[in-house]
N, C-alpha and C. Protein backbone atom coordinates (compact mmCIF):
# COMPACT_ATOMS: atom_id res chain seq x y z
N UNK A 1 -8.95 1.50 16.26
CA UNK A 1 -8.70 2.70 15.49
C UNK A 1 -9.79 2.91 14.46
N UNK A 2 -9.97 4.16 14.15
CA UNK A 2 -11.06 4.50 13.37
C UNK A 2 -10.28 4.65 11.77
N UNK A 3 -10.50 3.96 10.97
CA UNK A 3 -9.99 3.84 9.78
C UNK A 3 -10.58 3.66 8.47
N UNK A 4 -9.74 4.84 7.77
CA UNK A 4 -10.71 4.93 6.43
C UNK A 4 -9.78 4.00 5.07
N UNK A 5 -10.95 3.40 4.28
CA UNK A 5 -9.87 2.16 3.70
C UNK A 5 -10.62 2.41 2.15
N UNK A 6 -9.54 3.10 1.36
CA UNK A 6 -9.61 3.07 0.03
C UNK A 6 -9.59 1.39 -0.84
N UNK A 7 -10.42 1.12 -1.75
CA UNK A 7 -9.44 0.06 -2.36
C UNK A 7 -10.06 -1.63 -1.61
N UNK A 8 -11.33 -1.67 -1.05
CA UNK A 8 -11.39 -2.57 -0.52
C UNK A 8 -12.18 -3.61 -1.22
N UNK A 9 -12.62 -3.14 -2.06
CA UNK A 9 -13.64 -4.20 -2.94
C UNK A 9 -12.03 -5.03 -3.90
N UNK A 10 -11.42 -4.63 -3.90
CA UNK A 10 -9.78 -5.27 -4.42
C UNK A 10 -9.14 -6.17 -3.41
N UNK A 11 -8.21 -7.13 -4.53
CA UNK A 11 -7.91 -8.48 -4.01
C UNK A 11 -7.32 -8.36 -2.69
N UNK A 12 -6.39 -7.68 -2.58
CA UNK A 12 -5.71 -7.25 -0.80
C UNK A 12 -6.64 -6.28 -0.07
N UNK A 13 -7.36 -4.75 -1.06
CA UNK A 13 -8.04 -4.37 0.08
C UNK A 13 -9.40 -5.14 0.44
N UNK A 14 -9.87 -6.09 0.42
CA UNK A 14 -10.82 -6.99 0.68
C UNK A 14 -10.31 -7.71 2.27
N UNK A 15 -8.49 -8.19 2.13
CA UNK A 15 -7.84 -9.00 3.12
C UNK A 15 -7.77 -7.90 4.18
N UNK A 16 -7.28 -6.64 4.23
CA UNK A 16 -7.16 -5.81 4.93
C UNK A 16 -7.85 -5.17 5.63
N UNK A 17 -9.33 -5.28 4.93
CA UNK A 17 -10.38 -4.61 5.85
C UNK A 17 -11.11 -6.28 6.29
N UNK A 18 -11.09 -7.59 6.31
CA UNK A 18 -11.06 -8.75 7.05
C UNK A 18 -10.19 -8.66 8.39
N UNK A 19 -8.76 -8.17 7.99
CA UNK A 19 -7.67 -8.26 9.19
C UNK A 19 -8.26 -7.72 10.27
N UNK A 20 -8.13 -5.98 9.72
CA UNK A 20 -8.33 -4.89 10.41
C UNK A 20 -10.01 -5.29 11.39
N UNK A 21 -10.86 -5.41 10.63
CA UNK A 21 -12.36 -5.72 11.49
C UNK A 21 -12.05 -6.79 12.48
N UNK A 22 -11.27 -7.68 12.16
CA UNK A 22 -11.22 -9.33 12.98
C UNK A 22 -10.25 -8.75 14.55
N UNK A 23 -9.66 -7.57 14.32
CA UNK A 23 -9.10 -7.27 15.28
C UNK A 23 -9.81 -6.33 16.00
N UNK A 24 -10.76 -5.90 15.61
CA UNK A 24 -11.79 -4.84 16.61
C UNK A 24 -11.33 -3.30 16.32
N UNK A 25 -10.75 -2.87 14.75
CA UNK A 25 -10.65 -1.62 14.18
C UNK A 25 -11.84 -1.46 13.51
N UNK A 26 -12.44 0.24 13.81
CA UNK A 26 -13.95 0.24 13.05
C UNK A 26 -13.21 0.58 11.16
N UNK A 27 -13.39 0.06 10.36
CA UNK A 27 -13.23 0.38 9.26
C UNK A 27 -14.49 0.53 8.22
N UNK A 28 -14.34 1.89 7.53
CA UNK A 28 -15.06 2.63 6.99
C UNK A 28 -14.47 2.65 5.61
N UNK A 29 -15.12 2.16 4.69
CA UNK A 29 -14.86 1.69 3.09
C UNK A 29 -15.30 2.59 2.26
N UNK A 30 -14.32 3.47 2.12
CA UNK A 30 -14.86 4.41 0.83
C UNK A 30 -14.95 4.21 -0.46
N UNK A 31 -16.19 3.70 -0.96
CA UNK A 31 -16.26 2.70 -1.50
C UNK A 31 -16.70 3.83 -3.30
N UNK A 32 -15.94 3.44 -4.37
CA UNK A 32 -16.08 4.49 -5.88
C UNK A 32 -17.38 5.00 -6.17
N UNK A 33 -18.15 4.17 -5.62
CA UNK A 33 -19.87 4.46 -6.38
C UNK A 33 -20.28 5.76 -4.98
N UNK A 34 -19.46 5.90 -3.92
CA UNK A 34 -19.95 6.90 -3.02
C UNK A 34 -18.84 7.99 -2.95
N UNK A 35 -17.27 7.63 -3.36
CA UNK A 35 -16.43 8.86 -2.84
C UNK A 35 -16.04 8.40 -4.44
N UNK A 36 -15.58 10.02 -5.48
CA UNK A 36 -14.42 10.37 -6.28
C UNK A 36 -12.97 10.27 -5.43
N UNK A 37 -11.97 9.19 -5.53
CA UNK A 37 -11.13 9.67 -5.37
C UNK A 37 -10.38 10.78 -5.63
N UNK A 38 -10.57 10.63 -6.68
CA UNK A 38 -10.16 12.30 -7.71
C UNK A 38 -10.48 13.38 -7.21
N UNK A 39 -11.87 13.49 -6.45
CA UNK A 39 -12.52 14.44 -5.97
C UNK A 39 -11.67 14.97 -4.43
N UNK A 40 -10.91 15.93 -4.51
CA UNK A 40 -10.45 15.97 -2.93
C UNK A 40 -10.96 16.81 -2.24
N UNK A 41 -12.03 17.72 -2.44
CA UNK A 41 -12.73 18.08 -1.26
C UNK A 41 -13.74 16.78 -1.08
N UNK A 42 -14.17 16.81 -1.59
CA UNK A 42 -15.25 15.06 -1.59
C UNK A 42 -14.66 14.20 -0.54
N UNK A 43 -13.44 13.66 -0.86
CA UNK A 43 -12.57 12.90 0.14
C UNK A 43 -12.17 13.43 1.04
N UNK A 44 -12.12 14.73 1.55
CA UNK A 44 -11.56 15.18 2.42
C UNK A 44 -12.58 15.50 3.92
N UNK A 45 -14.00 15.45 2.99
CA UNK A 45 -14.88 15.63 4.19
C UNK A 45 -15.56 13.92 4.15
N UNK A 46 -15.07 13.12 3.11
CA UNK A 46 -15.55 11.56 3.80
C UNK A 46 -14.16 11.18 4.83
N UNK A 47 -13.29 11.67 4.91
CA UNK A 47 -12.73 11.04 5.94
C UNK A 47 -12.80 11.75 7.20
N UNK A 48 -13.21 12.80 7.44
CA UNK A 48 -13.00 13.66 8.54
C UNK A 48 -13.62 12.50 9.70
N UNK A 49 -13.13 12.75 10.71
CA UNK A 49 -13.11 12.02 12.11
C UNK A 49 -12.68 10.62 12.33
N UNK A 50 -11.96 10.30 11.00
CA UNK A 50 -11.46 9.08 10.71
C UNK A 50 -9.43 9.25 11.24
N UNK A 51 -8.76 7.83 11.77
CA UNK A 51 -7.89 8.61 12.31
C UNK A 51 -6.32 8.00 11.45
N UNK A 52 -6.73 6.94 10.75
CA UNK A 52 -5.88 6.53 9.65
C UNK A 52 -6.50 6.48 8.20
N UNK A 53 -5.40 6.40 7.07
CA UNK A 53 -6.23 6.43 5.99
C UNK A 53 -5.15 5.29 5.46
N UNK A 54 -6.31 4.17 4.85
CA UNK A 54 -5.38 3.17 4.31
C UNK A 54 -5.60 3.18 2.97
N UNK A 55 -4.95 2.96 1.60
CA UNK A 55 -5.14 3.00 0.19
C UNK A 55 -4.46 1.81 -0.28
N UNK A 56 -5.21 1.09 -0.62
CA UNK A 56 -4.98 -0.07 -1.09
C UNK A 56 -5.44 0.06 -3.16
N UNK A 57 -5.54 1.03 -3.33
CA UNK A 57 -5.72 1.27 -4.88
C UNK A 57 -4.99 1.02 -5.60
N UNK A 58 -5.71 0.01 -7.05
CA UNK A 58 -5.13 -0.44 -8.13
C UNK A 58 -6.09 0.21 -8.96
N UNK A 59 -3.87 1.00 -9.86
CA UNK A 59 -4.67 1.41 -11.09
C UNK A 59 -5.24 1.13 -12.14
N UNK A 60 -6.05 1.60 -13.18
CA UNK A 60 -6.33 0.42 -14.27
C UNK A 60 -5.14 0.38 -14.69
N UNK A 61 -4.81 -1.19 -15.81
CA UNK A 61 -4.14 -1.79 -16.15
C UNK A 61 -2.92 -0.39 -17.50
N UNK A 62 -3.96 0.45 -18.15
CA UNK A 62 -3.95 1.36 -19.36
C UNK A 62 -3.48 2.53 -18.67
N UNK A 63 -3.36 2.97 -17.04
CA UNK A 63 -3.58 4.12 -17.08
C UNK A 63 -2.11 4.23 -15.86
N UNK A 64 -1.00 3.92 -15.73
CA UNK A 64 -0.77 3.49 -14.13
C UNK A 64 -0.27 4.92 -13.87
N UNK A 65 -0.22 5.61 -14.93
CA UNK A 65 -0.25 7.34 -14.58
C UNK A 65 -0.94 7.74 -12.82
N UNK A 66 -1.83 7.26 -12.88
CA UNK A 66 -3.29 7.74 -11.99
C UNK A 66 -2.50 7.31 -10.49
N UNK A 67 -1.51 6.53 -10.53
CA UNK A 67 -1.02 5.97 -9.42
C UNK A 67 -0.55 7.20 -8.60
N UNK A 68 0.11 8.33 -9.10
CA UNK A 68 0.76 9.07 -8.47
C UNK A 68 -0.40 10.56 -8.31
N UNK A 69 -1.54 10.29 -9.59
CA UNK A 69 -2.68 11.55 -9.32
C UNK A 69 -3.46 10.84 -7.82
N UNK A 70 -3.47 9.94 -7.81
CA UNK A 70 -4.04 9.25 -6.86
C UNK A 70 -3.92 9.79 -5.46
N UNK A 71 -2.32 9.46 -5.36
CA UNK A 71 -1.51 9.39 -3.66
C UNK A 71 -1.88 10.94 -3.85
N UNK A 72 -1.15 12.07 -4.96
CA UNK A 72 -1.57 13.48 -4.50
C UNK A 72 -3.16 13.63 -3.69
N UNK A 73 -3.90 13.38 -4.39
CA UNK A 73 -5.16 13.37 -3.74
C UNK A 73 -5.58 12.94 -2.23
N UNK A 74 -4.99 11.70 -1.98
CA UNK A 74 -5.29 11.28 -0.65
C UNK A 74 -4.04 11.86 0.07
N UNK A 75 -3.35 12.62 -0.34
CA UNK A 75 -2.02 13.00 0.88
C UNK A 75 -2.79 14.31 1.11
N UNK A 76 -3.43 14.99 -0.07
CA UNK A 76 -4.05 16.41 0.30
C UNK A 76 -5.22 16.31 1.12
N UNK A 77 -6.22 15.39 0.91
CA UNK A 77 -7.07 15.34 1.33
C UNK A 77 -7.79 14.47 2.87
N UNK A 78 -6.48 13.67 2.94
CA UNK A 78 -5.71 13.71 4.47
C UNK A 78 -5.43 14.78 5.58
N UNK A 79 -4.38 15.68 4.85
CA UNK A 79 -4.14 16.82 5.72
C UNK A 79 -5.26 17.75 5.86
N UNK A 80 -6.26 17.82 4.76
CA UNK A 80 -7.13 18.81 4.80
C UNK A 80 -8.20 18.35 6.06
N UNK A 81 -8.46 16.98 6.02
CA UNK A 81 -9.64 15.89 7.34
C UNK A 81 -8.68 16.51 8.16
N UNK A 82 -7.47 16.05 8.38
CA UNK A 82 -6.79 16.16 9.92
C UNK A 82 -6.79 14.83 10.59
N UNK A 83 -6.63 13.87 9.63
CA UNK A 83 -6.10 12.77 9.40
C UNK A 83 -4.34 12.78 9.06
N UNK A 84 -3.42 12.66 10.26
CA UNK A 84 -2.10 12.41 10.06
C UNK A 84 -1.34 11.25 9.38
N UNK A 85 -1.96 10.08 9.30
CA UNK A 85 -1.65 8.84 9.68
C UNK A 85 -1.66 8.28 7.88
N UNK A 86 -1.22 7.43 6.98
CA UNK A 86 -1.53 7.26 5.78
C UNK A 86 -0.64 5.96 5.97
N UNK A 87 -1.42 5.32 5.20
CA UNK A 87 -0.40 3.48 4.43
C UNK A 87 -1.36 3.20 3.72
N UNK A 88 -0.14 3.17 2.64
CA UNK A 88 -0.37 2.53 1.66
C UNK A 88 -0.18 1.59 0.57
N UNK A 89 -0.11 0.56 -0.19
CA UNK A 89 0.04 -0.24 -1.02
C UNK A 89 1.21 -0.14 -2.24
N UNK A 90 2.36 -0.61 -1.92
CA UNK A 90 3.01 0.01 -3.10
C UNK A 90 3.29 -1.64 -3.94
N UNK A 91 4.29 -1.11 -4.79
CA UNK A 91 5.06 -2.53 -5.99
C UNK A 91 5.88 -3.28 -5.68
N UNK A 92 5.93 -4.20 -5.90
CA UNK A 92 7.34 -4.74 -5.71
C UNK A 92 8.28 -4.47 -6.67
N UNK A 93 7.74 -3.87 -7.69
CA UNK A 93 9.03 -3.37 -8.53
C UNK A 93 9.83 -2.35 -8.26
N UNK A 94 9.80 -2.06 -7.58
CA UNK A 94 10.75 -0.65 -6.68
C UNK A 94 11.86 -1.31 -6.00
N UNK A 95 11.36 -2.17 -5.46
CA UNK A 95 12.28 -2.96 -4.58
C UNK A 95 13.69 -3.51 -4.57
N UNK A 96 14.85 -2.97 -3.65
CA UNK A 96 16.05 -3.42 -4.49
C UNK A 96 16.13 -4.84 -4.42
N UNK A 97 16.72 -5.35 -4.76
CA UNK A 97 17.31 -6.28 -5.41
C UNK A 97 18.84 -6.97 -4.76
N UNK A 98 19.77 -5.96 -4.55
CA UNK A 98 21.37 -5.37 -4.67
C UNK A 98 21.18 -4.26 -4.01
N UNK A 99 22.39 -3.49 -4.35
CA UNK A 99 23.37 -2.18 -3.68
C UNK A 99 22.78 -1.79 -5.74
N UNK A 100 21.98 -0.48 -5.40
CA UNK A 100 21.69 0.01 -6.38
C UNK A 100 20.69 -0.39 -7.98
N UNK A 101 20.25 -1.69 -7.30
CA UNK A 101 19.28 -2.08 -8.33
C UNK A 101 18.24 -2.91 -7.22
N UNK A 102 17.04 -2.36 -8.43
CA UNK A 102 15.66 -2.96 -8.43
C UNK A 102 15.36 -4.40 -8.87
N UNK A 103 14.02 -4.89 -8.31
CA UNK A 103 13.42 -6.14 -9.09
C UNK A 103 13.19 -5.65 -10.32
N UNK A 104 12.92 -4.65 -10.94
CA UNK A 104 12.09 -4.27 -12.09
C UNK A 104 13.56 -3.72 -13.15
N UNK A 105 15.04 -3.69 -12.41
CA UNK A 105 16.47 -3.61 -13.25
C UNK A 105 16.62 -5.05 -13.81
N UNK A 106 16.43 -5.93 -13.39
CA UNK A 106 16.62 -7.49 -13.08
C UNK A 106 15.94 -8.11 -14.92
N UNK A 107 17.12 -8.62 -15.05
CA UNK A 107 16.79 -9.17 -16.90
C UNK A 107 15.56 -10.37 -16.76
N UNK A 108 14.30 -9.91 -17.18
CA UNK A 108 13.07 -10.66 -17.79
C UNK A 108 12.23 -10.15 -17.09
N UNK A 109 12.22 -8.89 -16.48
CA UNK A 109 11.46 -8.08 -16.15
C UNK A 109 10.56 -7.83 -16.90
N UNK A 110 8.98 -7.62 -16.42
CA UNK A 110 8.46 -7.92 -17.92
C UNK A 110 8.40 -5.46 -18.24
N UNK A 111 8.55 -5.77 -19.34
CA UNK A 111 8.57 -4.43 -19.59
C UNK A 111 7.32 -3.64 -19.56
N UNK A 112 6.35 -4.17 -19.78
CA UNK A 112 5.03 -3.63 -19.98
C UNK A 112 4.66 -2.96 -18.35
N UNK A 113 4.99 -4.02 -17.60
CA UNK A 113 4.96 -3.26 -16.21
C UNK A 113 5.82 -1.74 -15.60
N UNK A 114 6.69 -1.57 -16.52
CA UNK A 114 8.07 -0.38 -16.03
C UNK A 114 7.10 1.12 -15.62
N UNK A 115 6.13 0.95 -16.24
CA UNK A 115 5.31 2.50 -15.99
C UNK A 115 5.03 2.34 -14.98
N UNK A 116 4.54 0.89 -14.57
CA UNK A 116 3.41 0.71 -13.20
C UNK A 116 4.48 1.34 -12.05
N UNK A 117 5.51 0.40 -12.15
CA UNK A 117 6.94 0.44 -11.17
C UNK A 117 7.32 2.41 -11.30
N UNK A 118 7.32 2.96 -12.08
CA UNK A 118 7.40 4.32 -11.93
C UNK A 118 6.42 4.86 -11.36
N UNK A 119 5.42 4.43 -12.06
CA UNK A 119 4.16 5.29 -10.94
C UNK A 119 4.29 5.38 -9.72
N UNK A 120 4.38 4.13 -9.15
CA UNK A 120 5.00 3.83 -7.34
C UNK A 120 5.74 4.53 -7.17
N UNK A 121 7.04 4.40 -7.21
CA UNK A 121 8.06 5.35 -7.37
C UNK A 121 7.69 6.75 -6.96
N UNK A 122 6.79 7.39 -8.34
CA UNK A 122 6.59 8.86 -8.03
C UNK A 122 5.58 9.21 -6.55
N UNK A 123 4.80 7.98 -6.74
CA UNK A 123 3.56 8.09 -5.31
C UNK A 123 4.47 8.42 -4.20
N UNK A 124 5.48 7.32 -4.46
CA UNK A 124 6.61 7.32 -2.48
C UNK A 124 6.60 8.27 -2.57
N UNK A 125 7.32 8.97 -4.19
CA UNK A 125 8.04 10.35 -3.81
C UNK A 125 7.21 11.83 -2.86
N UNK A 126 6.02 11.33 -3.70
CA UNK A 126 4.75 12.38 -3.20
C UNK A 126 4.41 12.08 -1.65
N UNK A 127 4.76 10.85 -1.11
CA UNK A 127 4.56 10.41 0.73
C UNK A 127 5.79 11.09 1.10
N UNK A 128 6.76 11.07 0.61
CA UNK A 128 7.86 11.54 1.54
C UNK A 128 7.69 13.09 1.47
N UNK A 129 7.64 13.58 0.73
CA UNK A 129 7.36 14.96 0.53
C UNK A 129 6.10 15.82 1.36
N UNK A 130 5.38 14.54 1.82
CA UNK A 130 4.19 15.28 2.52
C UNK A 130 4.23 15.12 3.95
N UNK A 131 3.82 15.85 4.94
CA UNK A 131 3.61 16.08 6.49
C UNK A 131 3.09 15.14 6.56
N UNK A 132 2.58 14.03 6.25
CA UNK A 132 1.98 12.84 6.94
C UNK A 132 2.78 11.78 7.20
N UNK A 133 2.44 11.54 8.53
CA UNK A 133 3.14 10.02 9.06
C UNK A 133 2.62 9.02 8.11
N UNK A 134 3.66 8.73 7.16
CA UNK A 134 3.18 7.58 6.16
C UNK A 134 4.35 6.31 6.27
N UNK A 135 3.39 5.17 5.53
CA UNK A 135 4.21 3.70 5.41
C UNK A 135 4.12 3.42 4.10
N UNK A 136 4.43 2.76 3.24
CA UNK A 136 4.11 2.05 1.89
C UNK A 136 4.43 0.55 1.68
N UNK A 137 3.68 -0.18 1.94
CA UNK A 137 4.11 -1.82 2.19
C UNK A 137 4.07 -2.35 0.91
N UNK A 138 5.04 -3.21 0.44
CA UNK A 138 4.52 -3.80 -0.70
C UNK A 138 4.49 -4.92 -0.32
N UNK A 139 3.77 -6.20 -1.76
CA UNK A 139 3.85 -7.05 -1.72
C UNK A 139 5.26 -8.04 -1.86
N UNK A 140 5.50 -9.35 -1.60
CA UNK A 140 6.45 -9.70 -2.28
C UNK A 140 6.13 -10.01 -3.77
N UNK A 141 7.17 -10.16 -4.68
CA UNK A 141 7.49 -10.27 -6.26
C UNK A 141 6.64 -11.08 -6.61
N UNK A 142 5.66 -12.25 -5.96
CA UNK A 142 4.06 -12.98 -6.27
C UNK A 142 3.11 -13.26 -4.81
N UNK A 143 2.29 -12.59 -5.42
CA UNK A 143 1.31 -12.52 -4.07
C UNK A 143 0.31 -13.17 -4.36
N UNK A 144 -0.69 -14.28 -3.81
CA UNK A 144 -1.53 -15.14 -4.01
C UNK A 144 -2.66 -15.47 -3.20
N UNK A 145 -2.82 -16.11 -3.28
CA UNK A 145 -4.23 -17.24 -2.39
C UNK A 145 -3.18 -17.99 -1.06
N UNK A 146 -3.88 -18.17 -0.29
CA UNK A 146 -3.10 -18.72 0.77
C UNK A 146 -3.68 -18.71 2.08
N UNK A 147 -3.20 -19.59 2.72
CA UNK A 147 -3.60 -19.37 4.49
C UNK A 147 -2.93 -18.21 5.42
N UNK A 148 -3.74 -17.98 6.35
CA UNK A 148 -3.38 -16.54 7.08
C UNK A 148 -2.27 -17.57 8.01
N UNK A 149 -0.76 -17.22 7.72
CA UNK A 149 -0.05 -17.86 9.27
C UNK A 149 0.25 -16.80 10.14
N UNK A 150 0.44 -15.40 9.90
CA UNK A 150 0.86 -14.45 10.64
C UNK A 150 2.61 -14.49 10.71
N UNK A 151 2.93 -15.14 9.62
CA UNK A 151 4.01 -15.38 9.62
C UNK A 151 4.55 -14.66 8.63
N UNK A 152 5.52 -14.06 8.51
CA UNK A 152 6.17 -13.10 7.33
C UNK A 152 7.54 -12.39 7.42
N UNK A 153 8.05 -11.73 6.48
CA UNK A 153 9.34 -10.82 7.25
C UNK A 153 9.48 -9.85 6.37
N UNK A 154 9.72 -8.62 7.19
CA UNK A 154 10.06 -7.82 6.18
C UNK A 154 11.33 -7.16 6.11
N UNK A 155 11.36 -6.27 4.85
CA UNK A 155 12.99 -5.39 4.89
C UNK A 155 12.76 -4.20 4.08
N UNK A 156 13.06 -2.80 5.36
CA UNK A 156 13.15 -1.38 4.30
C UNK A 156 13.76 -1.16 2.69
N UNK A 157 13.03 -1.34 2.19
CA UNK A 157 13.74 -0.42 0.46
C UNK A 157 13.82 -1.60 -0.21
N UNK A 158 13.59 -3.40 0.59
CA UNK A 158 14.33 -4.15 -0.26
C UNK A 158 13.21 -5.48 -0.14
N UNK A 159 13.38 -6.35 -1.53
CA UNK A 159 12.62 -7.62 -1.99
C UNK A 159 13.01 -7.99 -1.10
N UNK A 160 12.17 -9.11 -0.60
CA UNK A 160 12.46 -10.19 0.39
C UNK A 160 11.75 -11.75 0.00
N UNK A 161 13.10 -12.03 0.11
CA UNK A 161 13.50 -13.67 -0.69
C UNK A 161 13.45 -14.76 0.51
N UNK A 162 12.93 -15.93 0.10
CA UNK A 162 13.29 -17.20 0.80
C UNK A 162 15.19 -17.74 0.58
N UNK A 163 15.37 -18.55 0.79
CA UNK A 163 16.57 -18.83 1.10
C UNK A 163 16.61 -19.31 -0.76
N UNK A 164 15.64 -19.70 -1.71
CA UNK A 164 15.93 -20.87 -2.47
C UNK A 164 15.60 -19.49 -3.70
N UNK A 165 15.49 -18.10 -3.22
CA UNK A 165 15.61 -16.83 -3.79
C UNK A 165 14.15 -16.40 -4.69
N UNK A 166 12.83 -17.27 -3.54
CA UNK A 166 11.39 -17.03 -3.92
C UNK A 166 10.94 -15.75 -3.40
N UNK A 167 10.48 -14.90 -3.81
CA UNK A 167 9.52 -13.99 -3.12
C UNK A 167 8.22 -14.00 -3.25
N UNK A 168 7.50 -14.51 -1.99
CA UNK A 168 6.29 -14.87 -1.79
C UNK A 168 5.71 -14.40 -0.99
N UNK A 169 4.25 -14.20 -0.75
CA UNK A 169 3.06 -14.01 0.26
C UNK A 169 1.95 -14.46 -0.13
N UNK A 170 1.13 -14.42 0.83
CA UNK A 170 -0.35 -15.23 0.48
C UNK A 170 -1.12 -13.45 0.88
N UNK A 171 -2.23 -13.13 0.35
CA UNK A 171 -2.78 -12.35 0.44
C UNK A 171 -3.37 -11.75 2.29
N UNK A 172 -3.51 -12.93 2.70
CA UNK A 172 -3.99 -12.73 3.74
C UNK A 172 -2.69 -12.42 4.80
N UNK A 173 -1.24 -13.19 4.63
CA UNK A 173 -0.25 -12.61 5.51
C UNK A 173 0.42 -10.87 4.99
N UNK A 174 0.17 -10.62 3.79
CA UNK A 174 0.41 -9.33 3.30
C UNK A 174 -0.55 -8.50 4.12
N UNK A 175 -2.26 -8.85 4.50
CA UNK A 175 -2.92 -8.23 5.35
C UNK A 175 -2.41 -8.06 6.31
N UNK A 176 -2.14 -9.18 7.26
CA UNK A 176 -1.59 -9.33 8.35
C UNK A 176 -0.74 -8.25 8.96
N UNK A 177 0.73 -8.35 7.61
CA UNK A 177 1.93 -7.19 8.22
C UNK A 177 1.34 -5.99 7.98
N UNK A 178 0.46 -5.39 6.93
CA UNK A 178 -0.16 -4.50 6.89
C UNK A 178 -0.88 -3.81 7.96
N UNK A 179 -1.54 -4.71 8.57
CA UNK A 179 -2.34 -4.27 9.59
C UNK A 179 -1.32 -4.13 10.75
N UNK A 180 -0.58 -5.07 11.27
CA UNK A 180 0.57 -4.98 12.07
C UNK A 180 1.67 -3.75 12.00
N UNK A 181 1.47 -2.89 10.79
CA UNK A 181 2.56 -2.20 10.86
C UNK A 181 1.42 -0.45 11.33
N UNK A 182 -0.06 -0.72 11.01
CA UNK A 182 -0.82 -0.12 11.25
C UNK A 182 -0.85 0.13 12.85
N UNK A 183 -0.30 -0.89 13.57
CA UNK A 183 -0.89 -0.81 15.27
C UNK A 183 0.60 -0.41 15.62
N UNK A 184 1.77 -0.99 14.77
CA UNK A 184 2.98 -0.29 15.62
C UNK A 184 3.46 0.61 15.60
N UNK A 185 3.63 1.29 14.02
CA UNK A 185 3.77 2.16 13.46
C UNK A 185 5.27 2.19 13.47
N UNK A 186 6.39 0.94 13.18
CA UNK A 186 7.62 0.78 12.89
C UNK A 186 8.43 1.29 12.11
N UNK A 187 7.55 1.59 10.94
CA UNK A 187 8.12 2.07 9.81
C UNK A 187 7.69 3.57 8.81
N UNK A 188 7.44 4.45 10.12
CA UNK A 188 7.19 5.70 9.31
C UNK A 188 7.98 6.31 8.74
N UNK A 189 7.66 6.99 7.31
CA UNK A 189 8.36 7.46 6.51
C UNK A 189 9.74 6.20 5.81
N UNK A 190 8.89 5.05 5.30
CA UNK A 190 9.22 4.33 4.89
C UNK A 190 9.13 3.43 4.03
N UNK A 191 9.10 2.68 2.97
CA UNK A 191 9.10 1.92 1.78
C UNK A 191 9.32 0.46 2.50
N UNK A 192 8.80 -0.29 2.85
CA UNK A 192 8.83 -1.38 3.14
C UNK A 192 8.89 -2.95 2.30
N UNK A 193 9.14 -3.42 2.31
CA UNK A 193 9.03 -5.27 1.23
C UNK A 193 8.67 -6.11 2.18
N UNK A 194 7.64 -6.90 2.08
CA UNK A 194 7.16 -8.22 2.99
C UNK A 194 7.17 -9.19 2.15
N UNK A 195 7.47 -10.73 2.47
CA UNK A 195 7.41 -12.07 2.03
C UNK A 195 7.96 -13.08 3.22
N UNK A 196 8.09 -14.37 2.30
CA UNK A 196 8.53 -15.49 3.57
C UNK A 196 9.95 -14.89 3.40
């Protein structure tokens, strides 16, 4: 697949465009010093003939506003290429928890993060709302350094815990389902959680 990959000089989009190449997808890195994200005619004619668009973008730490100016941009500037196809990177703070609560409801949540966890939030809202076949994978609740096993599991709308109630991934199996959900396309129009 011909694929355009926001976000790759970053800790997962670095793993993702490794996955994606190791499997024989041409991936094309639109890389800040050559495309404005911000810019959506700019982006809209760097992706043209490209046939997925992956966004692996982290906002700055000060700003997590940009999270949701962001997704507007690449959902518009998607449809405008004629690029259908979109996944992208979401939080684990969205993630339920329960029947009606989040990781980010959950007491010692750290608070400073609650904007980030809204930003996501509003991004989904802006994927569901748009004509594009979209996914949003998150990480599990700590994502790290680790060996690629290809091993993982996931669950729509919800954290996903080990039995001893860890939520974990290694960077490179978060690639993995990422890329895997890229070739099956299981979960369109969907909010996804991956961990062991």
């Amino acid at each position: 697949m011909k694929i355009a990959l926001v976000g790759s000089t970053g800790r997962i989009g670095r793993h993702v465009a490794r996955e994606a190449l190791d499997r024989g997808h041409a991936v094309h890195c639109l890389l800040r010093a050559q495309v404005d994200l911000f810019d959506r005619e700019a982006l809209a004619q760097a992706l043209r003939g490209q046939e997925v668009l992956i966004s692996a973008y982290g906002v700055p730490a000060d700003a997590p506003q940009l999270q949701a100016t962001a997704t507007a941009s690449l959902v518009q500037a998607a449809g405008e290429a004629g690029v259908g196809r979109l996944i992208t990177v979401g939080g684990a703070g969205g993630l339920a928890v329960g029947p009606g609560t989040r990781l980010a409801d959950q007491p010692g949540f750290p608070a400073a993060l609650l904007p980030k966890v809204k930003a996501h939030e509003d991004a989904v809202a802006l994927l569901a709302a748009s004509d594009l076949a979209w996914t949003c994978v998150a990480p599990a609740a700590q994502i790290a350094q680790g060996e690629r096993t290809g091993r993982y599991r996931l669950a729509v709308g919800a954290l996903v815990c080990d039995a001893q109630g860890r939520s974990t991934i290694s960077y490179a199996d978060f690639a993995c389902a990422l890329v895997d959900e890229l070739e099956a396309a299981r979960h369109l129009g969907q909010f996804v959680g991956t961990g062991y």
